[in-house]
Protein backbone atom coordinates (compact mmCIF):
# COMPACT_ATOMS: atom_id res chain seq x y z
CA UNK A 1 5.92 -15.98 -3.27
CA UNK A 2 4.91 -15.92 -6.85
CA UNK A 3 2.19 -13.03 -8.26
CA UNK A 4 -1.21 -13.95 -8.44
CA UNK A 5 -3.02 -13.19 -11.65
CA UNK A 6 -7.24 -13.45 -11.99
CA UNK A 7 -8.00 -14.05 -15.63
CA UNK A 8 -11.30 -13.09 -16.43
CA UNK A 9 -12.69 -14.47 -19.86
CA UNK A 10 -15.78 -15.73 -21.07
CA UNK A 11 -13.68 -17.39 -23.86
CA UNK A 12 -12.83 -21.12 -22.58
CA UNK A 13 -10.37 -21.72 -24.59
CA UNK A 14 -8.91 -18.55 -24.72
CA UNK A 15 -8.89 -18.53 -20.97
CA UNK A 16 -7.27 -22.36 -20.57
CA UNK A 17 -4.51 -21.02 -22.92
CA UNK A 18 -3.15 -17.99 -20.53
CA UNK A 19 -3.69 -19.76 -17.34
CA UNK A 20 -1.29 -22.45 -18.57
CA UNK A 21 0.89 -20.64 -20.04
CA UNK A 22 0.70 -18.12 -16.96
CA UNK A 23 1.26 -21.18 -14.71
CA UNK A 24 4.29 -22.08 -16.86
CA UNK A 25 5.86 -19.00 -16.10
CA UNK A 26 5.40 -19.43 -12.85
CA UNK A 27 2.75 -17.31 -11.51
CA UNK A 28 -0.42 -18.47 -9.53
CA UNK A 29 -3.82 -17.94 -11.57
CA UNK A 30 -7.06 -18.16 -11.09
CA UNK A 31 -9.90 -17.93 -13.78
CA UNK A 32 -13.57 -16.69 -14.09
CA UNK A 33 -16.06 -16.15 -17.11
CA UNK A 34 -17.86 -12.89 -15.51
CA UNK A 35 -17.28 -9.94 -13.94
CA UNK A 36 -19.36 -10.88 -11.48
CA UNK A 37 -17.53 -13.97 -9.92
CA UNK A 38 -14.47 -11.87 -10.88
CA UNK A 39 -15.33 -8.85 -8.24
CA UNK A 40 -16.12 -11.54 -5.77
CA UNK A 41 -12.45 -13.14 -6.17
CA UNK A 42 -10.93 -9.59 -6.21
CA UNK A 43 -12.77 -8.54 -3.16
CA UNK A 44 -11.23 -11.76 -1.21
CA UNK A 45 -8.00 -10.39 -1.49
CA UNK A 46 -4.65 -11.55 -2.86
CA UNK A 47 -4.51 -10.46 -6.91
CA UNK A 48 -1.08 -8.74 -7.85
CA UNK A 49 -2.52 -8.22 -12.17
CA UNK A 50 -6.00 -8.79 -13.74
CA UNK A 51 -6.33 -10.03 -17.35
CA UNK A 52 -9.13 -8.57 -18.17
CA UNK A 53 -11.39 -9.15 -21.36
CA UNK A 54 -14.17 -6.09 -21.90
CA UNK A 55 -16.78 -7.98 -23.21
CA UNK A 56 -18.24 -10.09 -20.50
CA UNK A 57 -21.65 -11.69 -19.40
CA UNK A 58 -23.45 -10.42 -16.33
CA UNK A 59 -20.74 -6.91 -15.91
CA UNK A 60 -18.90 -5.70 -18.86
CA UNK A 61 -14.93 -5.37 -17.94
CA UNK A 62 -15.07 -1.64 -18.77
CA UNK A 63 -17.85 -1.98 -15.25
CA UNK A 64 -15.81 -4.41 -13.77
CA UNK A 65 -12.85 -1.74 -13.77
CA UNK A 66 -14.73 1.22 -12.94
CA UNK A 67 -15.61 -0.43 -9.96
CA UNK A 68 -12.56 -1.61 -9.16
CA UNK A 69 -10.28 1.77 -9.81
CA UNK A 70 -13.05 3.36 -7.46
CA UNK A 71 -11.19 1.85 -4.23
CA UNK A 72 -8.00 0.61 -5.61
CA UNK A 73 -5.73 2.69 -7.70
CA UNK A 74 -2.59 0.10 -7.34
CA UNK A 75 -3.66 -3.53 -8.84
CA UNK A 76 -2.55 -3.36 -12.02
CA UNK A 77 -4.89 -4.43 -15.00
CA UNK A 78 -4.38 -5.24 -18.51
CA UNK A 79 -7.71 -5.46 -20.68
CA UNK A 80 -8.32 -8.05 -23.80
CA UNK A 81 -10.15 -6.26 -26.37
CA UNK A 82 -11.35 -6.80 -29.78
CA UNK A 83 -9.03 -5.70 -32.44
CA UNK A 84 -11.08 -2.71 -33.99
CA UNK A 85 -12.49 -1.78 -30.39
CA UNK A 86 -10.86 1.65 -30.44
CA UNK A 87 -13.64 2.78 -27.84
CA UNK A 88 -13.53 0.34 -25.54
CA UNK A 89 -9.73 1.24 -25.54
CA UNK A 90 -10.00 4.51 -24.44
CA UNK A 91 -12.46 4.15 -22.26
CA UNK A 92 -10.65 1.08 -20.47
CA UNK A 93 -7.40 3.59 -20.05
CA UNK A 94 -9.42 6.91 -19.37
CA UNK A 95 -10.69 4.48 -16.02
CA UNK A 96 -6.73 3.48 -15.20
CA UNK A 97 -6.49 0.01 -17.07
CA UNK A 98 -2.06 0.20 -17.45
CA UNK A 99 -2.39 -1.49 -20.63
CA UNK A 100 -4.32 -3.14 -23.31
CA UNK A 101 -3.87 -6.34 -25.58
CA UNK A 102 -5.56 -7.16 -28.65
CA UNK A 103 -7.07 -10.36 -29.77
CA UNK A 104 -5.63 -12.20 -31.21
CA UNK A 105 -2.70 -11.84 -29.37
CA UNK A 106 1.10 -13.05 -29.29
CA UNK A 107 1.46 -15.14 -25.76
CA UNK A 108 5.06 -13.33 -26.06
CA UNK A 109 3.80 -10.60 -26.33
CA UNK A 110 1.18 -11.03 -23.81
CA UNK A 111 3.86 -12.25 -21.50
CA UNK A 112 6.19 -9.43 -21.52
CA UNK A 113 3.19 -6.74 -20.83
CA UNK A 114 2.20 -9.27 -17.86
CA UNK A 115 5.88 -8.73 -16.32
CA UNK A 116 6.37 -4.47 -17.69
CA UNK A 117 3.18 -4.21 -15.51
CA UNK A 118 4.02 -6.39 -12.20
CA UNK A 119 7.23 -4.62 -12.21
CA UNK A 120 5.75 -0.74 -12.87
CA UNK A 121 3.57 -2.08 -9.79
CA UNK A 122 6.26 -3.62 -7.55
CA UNK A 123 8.52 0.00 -7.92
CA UNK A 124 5.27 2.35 -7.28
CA UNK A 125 4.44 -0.18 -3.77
CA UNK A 126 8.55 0.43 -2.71
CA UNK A 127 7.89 3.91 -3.63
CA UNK A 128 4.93 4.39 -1.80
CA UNK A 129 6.02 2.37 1.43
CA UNK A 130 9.20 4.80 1.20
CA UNK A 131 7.29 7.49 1.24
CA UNK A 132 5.28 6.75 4.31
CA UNK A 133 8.76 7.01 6.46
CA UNK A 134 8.85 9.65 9.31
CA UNK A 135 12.59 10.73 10.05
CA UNK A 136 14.21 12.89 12.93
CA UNK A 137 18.12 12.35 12.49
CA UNK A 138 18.99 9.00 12.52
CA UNK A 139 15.64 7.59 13.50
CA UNK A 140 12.78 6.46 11.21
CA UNK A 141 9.74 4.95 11.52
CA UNK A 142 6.65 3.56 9.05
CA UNK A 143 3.57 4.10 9.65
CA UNK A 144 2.62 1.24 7.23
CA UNK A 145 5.45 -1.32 8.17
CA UNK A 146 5.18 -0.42 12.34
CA UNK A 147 8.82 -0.51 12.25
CA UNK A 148 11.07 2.08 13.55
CA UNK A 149 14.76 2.33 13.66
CA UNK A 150 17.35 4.36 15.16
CA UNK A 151 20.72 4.13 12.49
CA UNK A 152 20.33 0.23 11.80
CA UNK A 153 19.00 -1.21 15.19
CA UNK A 154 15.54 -1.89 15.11
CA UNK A 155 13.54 -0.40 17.99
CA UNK A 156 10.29 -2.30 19.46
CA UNK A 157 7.96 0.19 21.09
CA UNK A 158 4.18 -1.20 22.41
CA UNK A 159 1.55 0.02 20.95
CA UNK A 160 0.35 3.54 23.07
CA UNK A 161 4.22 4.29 22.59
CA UNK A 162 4.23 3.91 18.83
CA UNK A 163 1.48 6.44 18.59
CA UNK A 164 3.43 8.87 20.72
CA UNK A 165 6.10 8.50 18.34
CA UNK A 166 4.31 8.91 15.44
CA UNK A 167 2.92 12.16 17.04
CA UNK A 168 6.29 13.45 17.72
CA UNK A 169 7.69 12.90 14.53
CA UNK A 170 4.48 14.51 12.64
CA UNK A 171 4.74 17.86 14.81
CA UNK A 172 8.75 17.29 14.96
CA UNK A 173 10.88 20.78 16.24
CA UNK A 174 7.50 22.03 17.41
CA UNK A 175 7.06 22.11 21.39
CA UNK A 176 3.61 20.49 22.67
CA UNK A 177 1.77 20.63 25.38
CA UNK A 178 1.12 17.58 27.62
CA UNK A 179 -2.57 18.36 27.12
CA UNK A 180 -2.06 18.18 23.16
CA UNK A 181 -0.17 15.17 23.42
CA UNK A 182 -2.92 13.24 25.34
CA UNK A 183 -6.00 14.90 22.96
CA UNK A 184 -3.76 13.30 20.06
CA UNK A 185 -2.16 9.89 21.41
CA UNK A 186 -5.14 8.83 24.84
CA UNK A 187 -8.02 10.63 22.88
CA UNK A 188 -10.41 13.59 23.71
CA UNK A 189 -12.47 11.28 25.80
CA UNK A 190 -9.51 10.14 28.12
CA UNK A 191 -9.97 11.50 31.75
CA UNK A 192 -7.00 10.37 33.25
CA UNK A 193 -3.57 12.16 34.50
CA UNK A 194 -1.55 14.08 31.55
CA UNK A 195 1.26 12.75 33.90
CA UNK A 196 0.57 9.49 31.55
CA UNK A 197 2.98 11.81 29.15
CA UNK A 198 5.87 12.08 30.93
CA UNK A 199 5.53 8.28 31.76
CA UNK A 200 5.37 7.28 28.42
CA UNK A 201 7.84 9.98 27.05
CA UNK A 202 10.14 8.19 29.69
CA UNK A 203 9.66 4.62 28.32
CA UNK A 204 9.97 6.24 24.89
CA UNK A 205 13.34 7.81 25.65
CA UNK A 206 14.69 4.59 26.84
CA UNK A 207 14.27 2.77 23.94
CA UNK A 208 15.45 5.70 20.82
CA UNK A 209 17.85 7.40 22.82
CA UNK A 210 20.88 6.21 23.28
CA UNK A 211 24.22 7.61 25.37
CA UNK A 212 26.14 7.88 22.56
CA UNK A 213 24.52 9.73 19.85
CA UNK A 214 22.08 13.05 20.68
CA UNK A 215 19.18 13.20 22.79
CA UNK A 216 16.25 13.13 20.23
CA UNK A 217 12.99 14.11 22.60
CA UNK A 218 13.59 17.27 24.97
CA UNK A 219 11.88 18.70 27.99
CA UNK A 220 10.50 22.70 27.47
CA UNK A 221 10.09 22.95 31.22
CA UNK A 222 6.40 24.21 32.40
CA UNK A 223 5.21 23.60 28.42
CA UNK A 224 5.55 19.98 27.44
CA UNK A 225 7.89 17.90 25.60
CA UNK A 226 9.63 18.74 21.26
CA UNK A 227 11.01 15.55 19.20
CA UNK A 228 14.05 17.65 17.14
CA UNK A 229 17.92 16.45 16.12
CA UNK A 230 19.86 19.41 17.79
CA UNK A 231 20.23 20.48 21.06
């Protein structure tokens, strides 16, 4: 699926220009005069870059982006100031704009900054998905993605045994109690059996531990249960 870019100037013409040459290159776009209607369409969801101009009506773009950067440090955002604005350039980086293009610009020029920033964005997402992986061994699982893996196989756990996992991995070569593990995974509020545990812990076993590679999850008998790679 292609990016989709929100251009946000007052400018008509100015703004008919980039969205056809944006949709020339490919990209989705969507357009809007104020900062205003431009929150609205940001708040809905969807928008990969934001052209944004810093003089607006209704919200200035310098607003527009303090607002935004307040819940959202990953969208990037390029702002369209006025050539001798040197304040409004500071100010617009100082609040986490990732660039800045002077009017009158080069659609080149333009362009390439567009694509320097989706990219910068793309790597920091695979970087930050990465780092959201919990490992043991040979088995992984993200916390983002819900997908866990043991070596290449994919693993498909149910929900009450993906949070046991998790658990596990978090407090991995540490040995917890069966009362810990239901506080953490059932809740403080759960009255049941901490038998549930070793049920679970069973069903969990099944599915990541396999005859011919090492056990992963072990039994401390009278204590509880420890998630570690060796014996």
């Amino acid at each position: 699926m292609s990016e989709y870019i929100l251009i946000v100037e007052d400018e008509e013409k100015i703004a008919r220009v980039l969205e056809i040459e944006l949709e020339s290159e490919g990209y989705r776009v969507a357009k809007v005069s104020n900062g205003i209607d431009a929150l609205e369409v940001y708040r809905a969801g969807g928008i990969d870059l934001i052209l944004l101009d810093v003089m607006l009506p209704g919200m200035s773009g310098i607003e527009l982006l303090r607002k935004i950067r307040g819940n959202d440090s990953q969208i990037a955002i390029l702002l369209l100031t006025a050539k001798d604005s040197i304040e409004d350039k500071v100010s617009g980086l100082d609040l986490g704009a990732n660039d800045y293009i002077t009017k009158p610009f080069i659609i080149e020029e333009l362009l390439a900054r567009v694509r320097a920033a989706l990219r910068l964005n793309a790597l920091q997402t695979e970087q930050a998905i990465t780092e959201q992986w919990l490992t043991v061994g040979n088995l992984k699982l993200n916390e983002s993605t819900r997908e866990v893996f043991r070596e290449n196989d994919s693993i498909d756990l149910t929900p009450r045994e993906f949070d046991l996992l998790v658990y596990l991995l978090k407090n991995k070569r540490q040995v917890l109690g069966r009362e810990q593990i239901v506080s953490a995974v059932w809740g403080y509020d759960y009255y049941g059996d901490t038998n549930v545990v070793d049920v679970y812990i069973r069903y969990v076993r099944k599915k990541i531990d396999r005859a011919s590679e090492p056990d992963l999850i072990h039994t401390v008998r009278g204590v509880g249960y420890v998630l570690k790679d060796t014996p």
